[in-house]
N, C-alpha and C. Protein backbone atom coordinates (compact mmCIF):
# COMPACT_ATOMS: atom_id res chain seq x y z
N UNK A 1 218.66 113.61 259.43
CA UNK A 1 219.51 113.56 260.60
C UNK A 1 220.22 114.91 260.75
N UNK A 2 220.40 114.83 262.45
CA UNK A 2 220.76 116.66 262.10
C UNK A 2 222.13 116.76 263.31
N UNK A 3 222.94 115.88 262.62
CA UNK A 3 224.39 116.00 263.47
C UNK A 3 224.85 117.04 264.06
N UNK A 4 225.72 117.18 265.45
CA UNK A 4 226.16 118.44 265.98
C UNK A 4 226.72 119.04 264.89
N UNK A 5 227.13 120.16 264.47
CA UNK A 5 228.26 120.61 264.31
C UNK A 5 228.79 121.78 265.36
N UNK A 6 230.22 121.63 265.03
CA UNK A 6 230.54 123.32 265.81
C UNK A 6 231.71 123.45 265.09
N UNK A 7 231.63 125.07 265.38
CA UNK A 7 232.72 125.94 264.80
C UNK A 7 233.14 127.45 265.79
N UNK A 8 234.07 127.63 265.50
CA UNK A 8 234.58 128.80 266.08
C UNK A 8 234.44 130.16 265.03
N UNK A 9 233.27 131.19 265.50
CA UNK A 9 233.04 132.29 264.86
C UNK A 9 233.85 133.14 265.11
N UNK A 10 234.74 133.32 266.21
CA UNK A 10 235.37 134.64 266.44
C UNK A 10 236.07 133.72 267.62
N UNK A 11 237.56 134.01 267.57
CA UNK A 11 238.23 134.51 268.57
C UNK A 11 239.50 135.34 268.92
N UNK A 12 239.86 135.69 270.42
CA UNK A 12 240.58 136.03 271.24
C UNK A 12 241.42 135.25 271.63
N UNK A 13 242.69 136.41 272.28
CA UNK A 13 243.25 135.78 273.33
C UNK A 13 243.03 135.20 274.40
N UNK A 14 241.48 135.63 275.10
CA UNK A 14 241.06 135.62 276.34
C UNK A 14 239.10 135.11 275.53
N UNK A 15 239.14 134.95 274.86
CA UNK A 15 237.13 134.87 274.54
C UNK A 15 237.32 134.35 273.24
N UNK A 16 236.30 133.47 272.87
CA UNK A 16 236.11 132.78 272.00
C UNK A 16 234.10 133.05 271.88
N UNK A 17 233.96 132.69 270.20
CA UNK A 17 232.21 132.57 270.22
C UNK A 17 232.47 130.89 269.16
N UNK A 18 231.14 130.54 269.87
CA UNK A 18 231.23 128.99 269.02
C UNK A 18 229.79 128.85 268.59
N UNK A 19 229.72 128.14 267.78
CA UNK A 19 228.26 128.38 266.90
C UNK A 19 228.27 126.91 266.78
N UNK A 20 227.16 125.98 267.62
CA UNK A 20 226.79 125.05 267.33
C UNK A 20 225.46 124.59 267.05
N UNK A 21 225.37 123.32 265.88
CA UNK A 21 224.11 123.51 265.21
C UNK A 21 223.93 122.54 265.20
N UNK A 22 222.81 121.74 265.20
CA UNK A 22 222.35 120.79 265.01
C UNK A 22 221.36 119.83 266.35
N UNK A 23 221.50 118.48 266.54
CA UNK A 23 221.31 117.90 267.91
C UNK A 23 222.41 117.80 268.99
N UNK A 24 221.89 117.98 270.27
CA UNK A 24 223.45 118.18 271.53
C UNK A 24 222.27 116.87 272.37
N UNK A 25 222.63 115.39 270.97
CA UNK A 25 222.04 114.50 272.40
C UNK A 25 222.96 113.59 272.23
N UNK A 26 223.21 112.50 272.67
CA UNK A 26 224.16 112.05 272.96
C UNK A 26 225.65 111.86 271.75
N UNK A 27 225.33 111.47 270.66
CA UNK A 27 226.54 111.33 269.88
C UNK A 27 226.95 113.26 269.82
N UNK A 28 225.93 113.90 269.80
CA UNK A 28 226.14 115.67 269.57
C UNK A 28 227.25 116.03 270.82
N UNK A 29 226.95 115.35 272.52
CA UNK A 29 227.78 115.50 273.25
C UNK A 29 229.42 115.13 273.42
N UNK A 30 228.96 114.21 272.36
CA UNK A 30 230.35 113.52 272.15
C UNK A 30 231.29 114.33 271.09
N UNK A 31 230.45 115.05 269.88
CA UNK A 31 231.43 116.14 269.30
C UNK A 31 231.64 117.15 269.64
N UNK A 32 230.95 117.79 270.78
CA UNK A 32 231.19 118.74 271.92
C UNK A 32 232.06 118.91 272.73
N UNK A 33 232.49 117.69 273.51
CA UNK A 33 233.37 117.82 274.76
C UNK A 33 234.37 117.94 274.13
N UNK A 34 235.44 117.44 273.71
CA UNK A 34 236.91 118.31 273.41
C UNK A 34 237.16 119.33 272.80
N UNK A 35 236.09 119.85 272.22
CA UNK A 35 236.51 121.39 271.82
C UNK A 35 236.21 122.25 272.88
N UNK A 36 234.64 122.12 273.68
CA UNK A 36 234.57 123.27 274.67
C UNK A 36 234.79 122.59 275.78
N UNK A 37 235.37 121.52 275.98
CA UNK A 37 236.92 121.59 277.28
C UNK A 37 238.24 122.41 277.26
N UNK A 38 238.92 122.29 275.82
CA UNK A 38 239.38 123.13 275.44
C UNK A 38 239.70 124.18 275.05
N UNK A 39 238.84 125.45 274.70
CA UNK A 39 238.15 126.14 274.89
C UNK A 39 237.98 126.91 276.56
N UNK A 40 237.51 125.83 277.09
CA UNK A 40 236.90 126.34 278.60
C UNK A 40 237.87 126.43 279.48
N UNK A 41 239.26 126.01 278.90
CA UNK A 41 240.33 125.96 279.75
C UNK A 41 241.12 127.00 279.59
N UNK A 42 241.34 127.88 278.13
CA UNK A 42 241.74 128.10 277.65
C UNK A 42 241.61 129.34 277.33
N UNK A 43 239.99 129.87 277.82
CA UNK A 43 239.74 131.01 277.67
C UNK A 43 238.84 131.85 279.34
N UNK A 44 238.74 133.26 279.18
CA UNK A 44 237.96 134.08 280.06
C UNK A 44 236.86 133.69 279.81
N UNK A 45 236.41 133.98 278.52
CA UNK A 45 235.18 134.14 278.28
C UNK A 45 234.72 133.03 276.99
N UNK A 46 233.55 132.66 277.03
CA UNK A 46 233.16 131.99 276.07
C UNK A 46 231.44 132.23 275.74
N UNK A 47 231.32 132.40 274.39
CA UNK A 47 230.14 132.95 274.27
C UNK A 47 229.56 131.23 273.10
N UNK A 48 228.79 130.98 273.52
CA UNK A 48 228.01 129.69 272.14
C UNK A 48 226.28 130.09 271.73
N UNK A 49 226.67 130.45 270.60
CA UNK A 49 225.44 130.72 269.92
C UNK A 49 224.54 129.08 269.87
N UNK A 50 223.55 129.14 270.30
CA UNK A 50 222.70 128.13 270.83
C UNK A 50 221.28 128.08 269.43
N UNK A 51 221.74 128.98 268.64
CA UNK A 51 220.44 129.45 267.53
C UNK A 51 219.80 128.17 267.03
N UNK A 52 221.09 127.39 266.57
CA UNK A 52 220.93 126.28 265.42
C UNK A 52 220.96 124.85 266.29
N UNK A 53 220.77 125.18 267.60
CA UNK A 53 220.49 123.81 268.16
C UNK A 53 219.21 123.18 268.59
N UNK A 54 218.14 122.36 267.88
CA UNK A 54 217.34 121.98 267.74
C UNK A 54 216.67 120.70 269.23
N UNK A 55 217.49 120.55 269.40
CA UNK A 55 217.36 118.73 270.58
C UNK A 55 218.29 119.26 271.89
N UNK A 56 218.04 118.71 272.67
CA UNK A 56 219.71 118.68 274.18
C UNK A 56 218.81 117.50 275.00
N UNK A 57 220.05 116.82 275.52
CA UNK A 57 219.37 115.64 276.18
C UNK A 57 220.59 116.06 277.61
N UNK A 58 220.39 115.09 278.49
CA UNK A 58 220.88 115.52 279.85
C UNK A 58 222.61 115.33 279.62
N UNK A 59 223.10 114.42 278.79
CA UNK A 59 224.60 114.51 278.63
C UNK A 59 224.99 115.44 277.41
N UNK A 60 224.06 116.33 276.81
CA UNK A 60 224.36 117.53 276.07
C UNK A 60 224.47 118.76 277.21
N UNK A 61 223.35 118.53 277.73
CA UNK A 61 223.48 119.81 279.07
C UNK A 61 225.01 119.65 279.84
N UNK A 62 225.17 118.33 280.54
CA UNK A 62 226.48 118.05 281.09
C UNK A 62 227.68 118.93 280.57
N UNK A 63 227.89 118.87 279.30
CA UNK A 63 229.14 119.42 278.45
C UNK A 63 229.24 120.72 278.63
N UNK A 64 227.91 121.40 278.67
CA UNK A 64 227.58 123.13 278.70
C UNK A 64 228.26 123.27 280.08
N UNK A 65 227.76 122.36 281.40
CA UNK A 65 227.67 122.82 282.75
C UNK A 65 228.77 122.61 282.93
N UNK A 66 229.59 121.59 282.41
CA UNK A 66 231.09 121.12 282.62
C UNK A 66 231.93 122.47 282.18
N UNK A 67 231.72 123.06 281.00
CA UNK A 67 232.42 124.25 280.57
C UNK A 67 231.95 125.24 281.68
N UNK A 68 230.75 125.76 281.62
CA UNK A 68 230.55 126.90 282.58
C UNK A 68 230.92 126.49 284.12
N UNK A 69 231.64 125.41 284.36
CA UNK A 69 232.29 125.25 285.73
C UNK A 69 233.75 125.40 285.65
N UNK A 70 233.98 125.05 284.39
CA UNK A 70 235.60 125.22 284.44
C UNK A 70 236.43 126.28 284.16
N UNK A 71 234.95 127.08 283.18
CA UNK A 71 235.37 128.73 283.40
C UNK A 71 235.24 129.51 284.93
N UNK A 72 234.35 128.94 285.78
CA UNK A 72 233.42 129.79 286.79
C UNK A 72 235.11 129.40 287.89
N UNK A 73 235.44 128.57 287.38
CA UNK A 73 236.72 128.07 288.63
C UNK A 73 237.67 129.28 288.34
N UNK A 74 237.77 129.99 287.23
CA UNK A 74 238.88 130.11 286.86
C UNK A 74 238.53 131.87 287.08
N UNK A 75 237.46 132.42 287.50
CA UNK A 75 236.86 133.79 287.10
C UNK A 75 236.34 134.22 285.78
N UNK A 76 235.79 132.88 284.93
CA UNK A 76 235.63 133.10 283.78
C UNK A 76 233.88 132.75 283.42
N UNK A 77 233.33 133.33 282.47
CA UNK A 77 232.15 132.91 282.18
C UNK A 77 231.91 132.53 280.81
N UNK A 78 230.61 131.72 280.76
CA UNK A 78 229.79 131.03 279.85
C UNK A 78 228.48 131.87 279.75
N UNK A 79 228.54 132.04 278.22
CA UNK A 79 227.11 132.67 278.20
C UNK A 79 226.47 132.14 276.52
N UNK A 80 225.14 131.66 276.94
CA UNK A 80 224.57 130.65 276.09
C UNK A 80 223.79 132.00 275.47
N UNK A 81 224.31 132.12 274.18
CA UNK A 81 223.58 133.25 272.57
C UNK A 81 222.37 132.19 272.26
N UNK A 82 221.06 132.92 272.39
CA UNK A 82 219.64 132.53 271.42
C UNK A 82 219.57 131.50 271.84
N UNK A 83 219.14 130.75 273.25
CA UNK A 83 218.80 128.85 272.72
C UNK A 83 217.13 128.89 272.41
N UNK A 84 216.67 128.04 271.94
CA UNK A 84 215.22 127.99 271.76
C UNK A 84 214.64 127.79 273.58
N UNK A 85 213.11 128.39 273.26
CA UNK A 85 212.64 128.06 274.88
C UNK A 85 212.81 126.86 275.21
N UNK A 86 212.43 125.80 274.17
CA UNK A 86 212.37 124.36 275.06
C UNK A 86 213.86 124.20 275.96
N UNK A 87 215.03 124.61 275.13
CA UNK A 87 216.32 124.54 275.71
C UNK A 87 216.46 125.08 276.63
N UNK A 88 216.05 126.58 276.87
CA UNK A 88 216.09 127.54 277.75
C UNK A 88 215.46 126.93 279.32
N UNK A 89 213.67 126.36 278.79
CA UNK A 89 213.03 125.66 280.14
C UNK A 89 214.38 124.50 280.35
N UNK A 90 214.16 123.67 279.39
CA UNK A 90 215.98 122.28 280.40
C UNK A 90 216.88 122.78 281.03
N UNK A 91 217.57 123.74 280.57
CA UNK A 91 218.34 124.28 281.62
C UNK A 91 218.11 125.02 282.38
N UNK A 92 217.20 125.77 282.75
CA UNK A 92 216.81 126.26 283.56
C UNK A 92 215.91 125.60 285.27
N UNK A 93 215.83 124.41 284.36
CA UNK A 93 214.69 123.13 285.72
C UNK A 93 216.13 122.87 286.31
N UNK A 94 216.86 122.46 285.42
CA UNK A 94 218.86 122.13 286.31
C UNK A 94 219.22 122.99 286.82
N UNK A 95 218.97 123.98 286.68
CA UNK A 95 219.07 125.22 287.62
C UNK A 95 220.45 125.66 287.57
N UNK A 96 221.21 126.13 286.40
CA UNK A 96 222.24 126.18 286.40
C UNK A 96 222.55 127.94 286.10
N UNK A 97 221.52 128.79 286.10
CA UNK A 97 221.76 129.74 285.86
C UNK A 97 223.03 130.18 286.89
N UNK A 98 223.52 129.59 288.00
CA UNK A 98 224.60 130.66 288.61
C UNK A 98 225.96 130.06 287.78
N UNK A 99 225.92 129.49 286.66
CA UNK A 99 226.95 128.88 285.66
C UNK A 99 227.12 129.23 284.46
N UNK A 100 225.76 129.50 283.98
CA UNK A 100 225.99 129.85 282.60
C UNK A 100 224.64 130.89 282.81
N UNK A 101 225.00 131.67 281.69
CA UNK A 101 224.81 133.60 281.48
C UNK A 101 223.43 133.24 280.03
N UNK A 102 221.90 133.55 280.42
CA UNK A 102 221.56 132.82 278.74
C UNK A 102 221.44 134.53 278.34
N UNK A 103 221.34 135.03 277.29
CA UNK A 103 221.15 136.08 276.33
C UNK A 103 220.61 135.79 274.99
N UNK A 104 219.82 136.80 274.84
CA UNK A 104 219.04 136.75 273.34
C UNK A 104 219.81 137.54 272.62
N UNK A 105 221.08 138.73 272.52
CA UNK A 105 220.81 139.23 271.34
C UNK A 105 222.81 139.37 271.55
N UNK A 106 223.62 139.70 270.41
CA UNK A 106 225.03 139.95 270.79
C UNK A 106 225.28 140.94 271.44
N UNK A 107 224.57 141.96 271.68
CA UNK A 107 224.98 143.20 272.57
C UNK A 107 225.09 142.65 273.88
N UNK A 108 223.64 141.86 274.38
CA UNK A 108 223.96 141.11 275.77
C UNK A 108 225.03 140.37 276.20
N UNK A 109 225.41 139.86 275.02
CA UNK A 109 226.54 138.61 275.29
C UNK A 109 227.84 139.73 275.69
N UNK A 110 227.97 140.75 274.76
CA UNK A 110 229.14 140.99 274.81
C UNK A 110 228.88 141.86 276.15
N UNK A 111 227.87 142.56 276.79
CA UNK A 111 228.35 143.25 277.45
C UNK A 111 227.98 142.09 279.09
N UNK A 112 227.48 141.48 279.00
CA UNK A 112 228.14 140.11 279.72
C UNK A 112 229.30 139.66 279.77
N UNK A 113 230.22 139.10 278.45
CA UNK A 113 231.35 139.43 278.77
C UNK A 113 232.64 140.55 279.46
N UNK A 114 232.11 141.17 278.87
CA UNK A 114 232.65 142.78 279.71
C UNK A 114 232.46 142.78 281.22
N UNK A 115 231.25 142.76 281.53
CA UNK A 115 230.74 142.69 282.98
C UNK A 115 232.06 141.33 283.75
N UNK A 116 232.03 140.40 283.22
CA UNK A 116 233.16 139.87 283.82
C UNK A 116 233.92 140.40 283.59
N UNK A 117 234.97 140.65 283.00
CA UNK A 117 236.40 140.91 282.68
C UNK A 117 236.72 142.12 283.47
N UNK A 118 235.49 142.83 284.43
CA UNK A 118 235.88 143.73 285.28
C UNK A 118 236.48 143.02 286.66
């Protein structure tokens, strides 16, 4: 069994990076939403390393799109670090790219972040 986890790798006053691992399907969504609600409220920028996430089902996606809306309200962005392709094709058929930012490597992320904060 390969439970969510998450953690906070780095943060800011204004940006946070979160490293979650495991499955984002339904019980995974459920250890998701109050941290990156919180989080998404809370910050400019938010970066989630997507490396170690194996599964996403449609109420794992929800949690991502819910954050990258509550940053996008605020002038803030979401940008999804490394997801595997299968993850990459799901979110991408939802078509959420004008929400969330995907990047393969930390230079992208960060200078994605940057690119907002102008």
């Amino acid at each position: 069994m390969h439970l969510m986890q998450i953690s906070i790798a780095h943060e800011t006053a204004s940006t946070a990076k979160v490293i979650l691992t495991g499955k984002l399907d339904i019980i995974g969504a459920d250890v998701v939403a109050s941290p990156l609600a919180i989080l998404s409220g809370a910050k400019s920028g938010l970066i989630i390393d997507m490396a170690g996430v194996t599964f996403i089902v449609s109420r794992g996606a929800r949690q991502l799109i819910l954050a990258g809306k509550a940053l996008a309200r605020r002038g803030g962005t979401l940008i999804l670090l490394n997801p595997s392709d299968i993850i990459t094709d799901v979110l991408e058929t939802l078509g959420v790219d004008d929400i969330i930012t995907i990047v393969y490597s930390e230079s992208e992320a960060d200078a994605a972040l940057q690119a907002n904060a102008r």
